[in-house]
Protein backbone atom coordinates (compact mmCIF):
# COMPACT_ATOMS: atom_id res chain seq x y z
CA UNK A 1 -20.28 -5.80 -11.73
CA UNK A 2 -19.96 -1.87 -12.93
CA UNK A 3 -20.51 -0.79 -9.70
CA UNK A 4 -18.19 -2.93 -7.71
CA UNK A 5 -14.80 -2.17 -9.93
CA UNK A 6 -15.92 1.90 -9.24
CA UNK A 7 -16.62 0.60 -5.88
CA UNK A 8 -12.56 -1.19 -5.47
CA UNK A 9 -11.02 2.00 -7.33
CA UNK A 10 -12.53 4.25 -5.03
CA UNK A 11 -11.51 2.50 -2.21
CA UNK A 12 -8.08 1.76 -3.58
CA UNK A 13 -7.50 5.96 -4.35
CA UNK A 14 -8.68 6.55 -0.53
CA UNK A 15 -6.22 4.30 0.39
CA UNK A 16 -3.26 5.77 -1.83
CA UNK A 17 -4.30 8.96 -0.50
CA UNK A 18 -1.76 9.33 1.98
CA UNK A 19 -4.43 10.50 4.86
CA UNK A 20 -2.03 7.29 7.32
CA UNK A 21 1.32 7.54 7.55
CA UNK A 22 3.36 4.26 8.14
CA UNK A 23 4.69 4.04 11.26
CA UNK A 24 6.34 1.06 13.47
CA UNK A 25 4.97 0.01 17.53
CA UNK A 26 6.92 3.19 18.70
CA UNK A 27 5.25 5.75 16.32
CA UNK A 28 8.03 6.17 14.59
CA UNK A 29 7.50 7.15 10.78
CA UNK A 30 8.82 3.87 8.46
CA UNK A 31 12.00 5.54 6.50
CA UNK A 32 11.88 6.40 2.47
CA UNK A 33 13.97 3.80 1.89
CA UNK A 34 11.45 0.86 3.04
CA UNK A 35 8.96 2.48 1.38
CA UNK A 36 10.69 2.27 -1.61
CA UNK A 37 11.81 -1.29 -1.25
CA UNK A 38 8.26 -2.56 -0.52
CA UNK A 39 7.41 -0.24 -4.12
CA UNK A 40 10.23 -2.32 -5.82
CA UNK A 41 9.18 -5.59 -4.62
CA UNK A 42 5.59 -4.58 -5.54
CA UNK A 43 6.00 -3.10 -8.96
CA UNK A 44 5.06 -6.16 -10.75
CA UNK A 45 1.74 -5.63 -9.49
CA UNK A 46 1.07 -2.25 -10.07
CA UNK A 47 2.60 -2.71 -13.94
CA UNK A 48 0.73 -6.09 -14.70
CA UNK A 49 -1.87 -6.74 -12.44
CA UNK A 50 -3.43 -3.55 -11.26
CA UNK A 51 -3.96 -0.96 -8.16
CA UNK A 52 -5.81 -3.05 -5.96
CA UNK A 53 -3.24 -6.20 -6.05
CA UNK A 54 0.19 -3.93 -6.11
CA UNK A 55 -1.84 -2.50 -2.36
CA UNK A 56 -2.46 -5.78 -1.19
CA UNK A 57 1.71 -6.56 -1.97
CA UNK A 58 2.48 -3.03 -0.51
CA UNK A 59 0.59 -3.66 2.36
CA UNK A 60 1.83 -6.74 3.19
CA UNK A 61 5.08 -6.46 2.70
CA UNK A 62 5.29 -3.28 5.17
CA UNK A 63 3.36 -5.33 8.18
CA UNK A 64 7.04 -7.90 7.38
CA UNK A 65 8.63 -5.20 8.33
CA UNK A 66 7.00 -4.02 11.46
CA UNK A 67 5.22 -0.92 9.69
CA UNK A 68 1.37 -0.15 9.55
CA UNK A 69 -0.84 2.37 9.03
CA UNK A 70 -2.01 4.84 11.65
């Protein structure tokens, strides 16, 4: 059980990383502004529920707006 919750951090810090950018079908980079609506809508998460659910949220809520990772 140890080893998979070091296992999920890990993976959620690689994916906080910022190696992919957010970007929409044209390549063009998603603008601070949805970024930090999708970070409002997700803060519940990342407050009360931890990393891996407020990334989930995050995640999802940029693919509603035509953004993913690349």
């Amino acid at each position: 059980m140890q080893i998979t919750k070091i296992f999920l951090l890990l993976a959620v810090i690689a994916m906080l990383s910022g190696c992919a950018t957010w970007r929409d079908v044209e390549g063009i980079k998603a603008p601070q502004s949805v970024k930090d609506g999708c970070e409002h809508k997700c803060s519940f998460y990342q407050n009360n529920q931890g990393a891996y659910t407020y990334e989930v949220c995050f995640k999802e809520c940029m693919d509603s707006k035509g953004y993913s990772k690349y």
